[in-house]
Protein backbone atom coordinates (compact mmCIF):
# COMPACT_ATOMS: atom_id res chain seq x y z
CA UNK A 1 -61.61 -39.08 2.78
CA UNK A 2 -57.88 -40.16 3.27
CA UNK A 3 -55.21 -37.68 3.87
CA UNK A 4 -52.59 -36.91 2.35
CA UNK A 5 -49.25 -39.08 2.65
CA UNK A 6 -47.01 -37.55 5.48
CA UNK A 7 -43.35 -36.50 3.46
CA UNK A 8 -40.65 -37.90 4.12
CA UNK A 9 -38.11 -36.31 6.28
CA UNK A 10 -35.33 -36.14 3.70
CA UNK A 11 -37.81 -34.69 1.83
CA UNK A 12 -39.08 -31.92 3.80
CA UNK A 13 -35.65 -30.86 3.90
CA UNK A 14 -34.36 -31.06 0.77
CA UNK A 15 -38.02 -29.14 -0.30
CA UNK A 16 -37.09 -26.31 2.13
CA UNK A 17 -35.84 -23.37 0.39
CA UNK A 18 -33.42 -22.59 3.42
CA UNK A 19 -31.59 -26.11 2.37
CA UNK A 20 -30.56 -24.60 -0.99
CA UNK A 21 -29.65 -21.12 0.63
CA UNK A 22 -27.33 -22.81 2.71
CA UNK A 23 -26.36 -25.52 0.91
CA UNK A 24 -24.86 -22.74 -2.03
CA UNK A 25 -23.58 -20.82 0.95
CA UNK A 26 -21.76 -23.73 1.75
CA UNK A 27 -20.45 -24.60 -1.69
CA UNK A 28 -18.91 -21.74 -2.85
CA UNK A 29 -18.32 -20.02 0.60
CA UNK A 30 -15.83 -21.72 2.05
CA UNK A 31 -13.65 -21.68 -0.78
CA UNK A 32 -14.53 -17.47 -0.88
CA UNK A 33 -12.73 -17.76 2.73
CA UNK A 34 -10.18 -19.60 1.94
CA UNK A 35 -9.05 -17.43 -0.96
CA UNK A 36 -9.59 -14.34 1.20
CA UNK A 37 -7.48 -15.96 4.17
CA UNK A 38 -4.62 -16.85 1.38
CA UNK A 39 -4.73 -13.39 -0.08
CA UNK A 40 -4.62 -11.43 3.55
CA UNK A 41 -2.15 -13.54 5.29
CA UNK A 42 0.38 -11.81 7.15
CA UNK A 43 2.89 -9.28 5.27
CA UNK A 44 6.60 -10.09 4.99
CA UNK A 45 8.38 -8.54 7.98
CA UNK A 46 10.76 -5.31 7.43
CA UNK A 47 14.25 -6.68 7.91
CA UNK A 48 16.19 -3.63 7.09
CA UNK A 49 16.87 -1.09 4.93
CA UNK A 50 19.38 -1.57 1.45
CA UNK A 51 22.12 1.43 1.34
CA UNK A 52 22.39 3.08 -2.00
CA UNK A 53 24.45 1.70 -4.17
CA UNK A 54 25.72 2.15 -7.74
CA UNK A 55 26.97 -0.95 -10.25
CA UNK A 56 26.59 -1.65 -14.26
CA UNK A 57 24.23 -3.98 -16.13
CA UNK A 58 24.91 -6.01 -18.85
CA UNK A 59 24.44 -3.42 -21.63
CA UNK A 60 26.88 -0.96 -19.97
CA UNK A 61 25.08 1.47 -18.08
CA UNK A 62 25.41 2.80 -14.42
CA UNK A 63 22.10 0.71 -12.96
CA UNK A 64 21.39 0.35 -8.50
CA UNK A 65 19.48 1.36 -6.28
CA UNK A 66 18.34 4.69 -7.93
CA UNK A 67 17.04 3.29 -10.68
CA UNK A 68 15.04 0.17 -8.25
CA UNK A 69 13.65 3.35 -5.90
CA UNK A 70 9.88 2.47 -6.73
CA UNK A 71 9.61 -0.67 -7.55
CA UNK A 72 9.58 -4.03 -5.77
CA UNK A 73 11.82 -6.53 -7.14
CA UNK A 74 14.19 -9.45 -6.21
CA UNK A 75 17.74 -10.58 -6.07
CA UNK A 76 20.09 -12.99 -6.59
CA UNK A 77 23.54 -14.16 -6.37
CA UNK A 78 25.47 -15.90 -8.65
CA UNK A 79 28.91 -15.85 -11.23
CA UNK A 80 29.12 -16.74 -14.87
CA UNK A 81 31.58 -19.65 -14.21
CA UNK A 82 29.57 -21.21 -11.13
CA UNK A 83 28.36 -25.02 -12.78
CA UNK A 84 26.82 -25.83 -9.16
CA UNK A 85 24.14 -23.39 -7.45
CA UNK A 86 24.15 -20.35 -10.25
CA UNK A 87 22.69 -22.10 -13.07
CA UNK A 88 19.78 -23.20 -10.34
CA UNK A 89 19.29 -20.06 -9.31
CA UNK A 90 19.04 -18.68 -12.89
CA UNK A 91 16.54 -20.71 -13.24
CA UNK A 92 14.48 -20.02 -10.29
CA UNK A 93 14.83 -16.15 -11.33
CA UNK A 94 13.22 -17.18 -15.34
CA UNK A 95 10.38 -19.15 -13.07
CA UNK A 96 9.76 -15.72 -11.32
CA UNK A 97 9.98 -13.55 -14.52
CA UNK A 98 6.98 -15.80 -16.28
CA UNK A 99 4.90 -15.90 -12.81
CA UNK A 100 5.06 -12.13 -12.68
CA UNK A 101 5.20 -10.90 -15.88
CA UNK A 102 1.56 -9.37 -15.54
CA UNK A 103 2.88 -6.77 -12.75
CA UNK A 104 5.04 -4.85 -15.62
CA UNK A 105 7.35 -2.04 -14.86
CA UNK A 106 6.23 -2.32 -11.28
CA UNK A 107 8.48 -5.60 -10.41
CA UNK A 108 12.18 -6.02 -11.53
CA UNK A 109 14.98 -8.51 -11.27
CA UNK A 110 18.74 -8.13 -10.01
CA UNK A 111 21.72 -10.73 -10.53
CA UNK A 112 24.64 -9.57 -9.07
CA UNK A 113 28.00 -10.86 -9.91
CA UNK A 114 29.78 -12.03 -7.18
CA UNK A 115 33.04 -12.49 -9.43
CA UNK A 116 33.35 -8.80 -10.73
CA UNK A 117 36.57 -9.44 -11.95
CA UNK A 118 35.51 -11.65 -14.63
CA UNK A 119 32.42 -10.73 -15.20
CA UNK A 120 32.35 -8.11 -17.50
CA UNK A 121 29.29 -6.54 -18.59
CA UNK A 122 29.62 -8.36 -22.28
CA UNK A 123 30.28 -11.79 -20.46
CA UNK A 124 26.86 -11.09 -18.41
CA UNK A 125 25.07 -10.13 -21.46
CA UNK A 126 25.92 -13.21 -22.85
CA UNK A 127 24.98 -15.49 -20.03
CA UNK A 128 21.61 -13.38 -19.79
CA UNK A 129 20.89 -14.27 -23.30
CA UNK A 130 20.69 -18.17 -21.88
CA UNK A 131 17.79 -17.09 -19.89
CA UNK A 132 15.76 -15.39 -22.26
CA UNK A 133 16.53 -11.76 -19.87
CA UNK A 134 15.46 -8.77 -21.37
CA UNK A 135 17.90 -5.69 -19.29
CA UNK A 136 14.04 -4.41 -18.94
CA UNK A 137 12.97 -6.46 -16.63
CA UNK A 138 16.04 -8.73 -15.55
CA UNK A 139 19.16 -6.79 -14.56
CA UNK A 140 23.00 -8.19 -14.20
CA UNK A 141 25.32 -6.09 -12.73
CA UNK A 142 29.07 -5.85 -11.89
CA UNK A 143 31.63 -3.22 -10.91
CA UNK A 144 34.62 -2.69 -8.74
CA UNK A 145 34.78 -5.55 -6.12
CA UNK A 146 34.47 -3.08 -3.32
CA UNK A 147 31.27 -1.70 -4.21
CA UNK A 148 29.83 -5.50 -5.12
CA UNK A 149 31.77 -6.77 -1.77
CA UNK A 150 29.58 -3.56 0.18
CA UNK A 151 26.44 -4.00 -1.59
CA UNK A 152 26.34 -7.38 -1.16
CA UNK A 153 27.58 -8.62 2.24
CA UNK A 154 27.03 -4.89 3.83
CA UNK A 155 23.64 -4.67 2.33
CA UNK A 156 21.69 -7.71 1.59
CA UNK A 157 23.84 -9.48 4.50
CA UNK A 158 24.64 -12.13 2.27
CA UNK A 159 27.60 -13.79 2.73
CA UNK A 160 30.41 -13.96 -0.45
CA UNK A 161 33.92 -14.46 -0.96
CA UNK A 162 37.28 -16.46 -1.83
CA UNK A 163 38.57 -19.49 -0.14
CA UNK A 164 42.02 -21.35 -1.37
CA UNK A 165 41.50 -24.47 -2.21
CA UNK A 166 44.93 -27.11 -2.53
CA UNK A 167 44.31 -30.41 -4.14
CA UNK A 168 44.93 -33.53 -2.35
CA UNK A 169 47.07 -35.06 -4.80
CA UNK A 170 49.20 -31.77 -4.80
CA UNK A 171 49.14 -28.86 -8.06
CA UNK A 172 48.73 -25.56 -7.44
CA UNK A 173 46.32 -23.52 -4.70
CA UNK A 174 43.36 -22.10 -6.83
CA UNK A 175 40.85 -20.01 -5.05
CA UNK A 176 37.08 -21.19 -4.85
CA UNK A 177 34.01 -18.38 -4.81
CA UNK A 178 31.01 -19.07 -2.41
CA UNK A 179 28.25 -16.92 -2.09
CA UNK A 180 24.58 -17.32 -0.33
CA UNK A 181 22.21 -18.79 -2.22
CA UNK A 182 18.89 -17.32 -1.12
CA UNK A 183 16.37 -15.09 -3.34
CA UNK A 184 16.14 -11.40 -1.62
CA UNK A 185 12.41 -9.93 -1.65
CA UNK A 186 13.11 -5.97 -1.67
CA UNK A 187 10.34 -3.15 -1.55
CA UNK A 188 9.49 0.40 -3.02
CA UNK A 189 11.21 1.70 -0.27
CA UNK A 190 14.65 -0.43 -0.51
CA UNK A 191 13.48 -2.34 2.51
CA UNK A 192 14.00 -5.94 2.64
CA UNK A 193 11.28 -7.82 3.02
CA UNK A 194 12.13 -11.95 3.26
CA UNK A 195 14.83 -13.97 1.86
CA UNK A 196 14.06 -17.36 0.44
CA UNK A 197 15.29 -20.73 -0.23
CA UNK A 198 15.67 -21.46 -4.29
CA UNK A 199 13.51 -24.57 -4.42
CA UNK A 200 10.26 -25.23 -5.45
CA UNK A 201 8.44 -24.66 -2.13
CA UNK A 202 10.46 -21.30 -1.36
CA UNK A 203 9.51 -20.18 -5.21
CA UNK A 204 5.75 -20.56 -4.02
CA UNK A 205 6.70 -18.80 -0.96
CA UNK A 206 8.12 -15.67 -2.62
CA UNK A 207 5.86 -14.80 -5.03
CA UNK A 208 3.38 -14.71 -2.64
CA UNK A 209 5.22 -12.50 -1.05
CA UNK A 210 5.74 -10.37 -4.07
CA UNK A 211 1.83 -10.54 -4.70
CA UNK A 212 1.50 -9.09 -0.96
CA UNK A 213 4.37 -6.46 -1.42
CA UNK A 214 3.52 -5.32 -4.68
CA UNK A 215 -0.24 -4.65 -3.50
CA UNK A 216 1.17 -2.47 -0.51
CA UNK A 217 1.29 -4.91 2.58
C-alpha cells in the first residue's frame, strides 16, 4: 500500500488555521494601531490663559470672551482692506468651518479686526458675506482700538500695529498695518492651546488639535 503524498510546506502552512488568525490579525491590526496612535497622540500644551475681554460682531452686538466661555474655538487676524495675508487667512478659517462643521455649537470661530477704525461692524458683515460666515458659527469683531490693541497683543501675544511707510519716489507718508498671521487654538477654559501656521500642513495640524481639544485632552 503506498502512502500518502507528504504536503508541501507552503501548504501545511497556509492549511493551518493559526496562518489565517494571524494573517487577519495582521491585516487589519496594524492599521487599528495606527489609528489609535493618531487619535491619542499627545495633547496641545497649555500656553496661557486669554483675559476677558469684550468687542462687537458683525451684526452689532457686544460678543468676547463671555460668550466663547465653553466652547473651543479658533482665531484669527486680519483687516477688511488687507489684499496680501487676510484674504489667505479667510480662507484657511472657511477650510476649518467645513472640516468641523459636525462638532456644532461646541466649536466657534473669531476674526478680529486689527483696523478697528475702519472696520465697522456693517463693513465686517459685508466681508463675512464673501466667506459664506454665518455670526453662528464665525464671529468678526471690532471695537475701540484699546480694547482690540489689549486683546490682541496682551492676550493672544500676537503682534499688531502701524508702521509709516514714505515712498521712494517721494508723496506723502501713509501708514502700513501688520499683524501675525498664525491661527490661535483656544479651549473651554480660555486657555490657549497651539498657534499655527495658515498653510496647508498647519491646517492638518490644527484640526487635529481641535479633534483632541474638543474631546477633552
Amino acid at each position: 500500500m503506498l502512502a500518502p503524498p507528504r504536503r508541501g510546506l507552503v501548504a501545511r502552512v497556509v492549511g493551518n488555521p493559526l496562518f489565517w488568525v494571524l494573517g487577519v490579525g495582521l491585516l487589519f491590526g496594524a492599521p487599528l494601531v495606527r489609528s489609535v496612535r493618531r487619535q491619542l497622540g499627545v495633547a496641545p500644551a497649555v500656553l496661557g490663559t486669554l483675559p476677558a475681554f469684550a468687542l462687537t460682531d458683525q451684526t452689532g452686538h457686544a460678543f468676547g470672551t463671555r460668550e466663547l466661555a465653553g466652547k473651543v474655538w479658533v482665531s484669527d487676524f486680519i483687516f477688511t482692506a488687507c489684499q496680501e495675508a487676510c484674504p489667505l487667512l479667510s480662507q484657511r478659517m472657511q477650510d476649518i468651518a467645513r472640516r468641523t462643521k459636525q462638532l456644532g455649537p461646541d466649536f466657534h470661530l473669531v476674526s478680529i479686526s486689527v483696523d478697528p477704525e475702519r472696520d465697522t461692524p456693517a463693513r465686517l458683515a459685508e466681508y463675512a458675506a464673501r466667506y459664506a460666515a454665518s455670526p453662528v458659527r464665525w464671529s468678526f469683531l471690532t471695537g475701540p482700538a484699546t480694547a482690540i490693541e489689549d486683546a490682541v497683543t496682551g492676550g493672544f501675544k500676537i503682534g499688531m500695529g502701524r508702521e509709516a511707510v514714505t515712498p521712494d519716489g517721494g508723496g506723502p507718508t501713509f501708514f502700513e498695518i501688520f499683524h501675525g498671521e498664525n491661527l490661535v487654538l483656544v479651549d473651554r477654559q480660555l486657555r490657549i492651546r497651539g498657534y499655527f501656521p495658515a498653510t496647508a500642513e498647519g491646517l492638518d495640524r490644527l484640526v487635529e488639535a481641535i479633534g483632541r481639544v474638543v474631546n477633552g485632552a
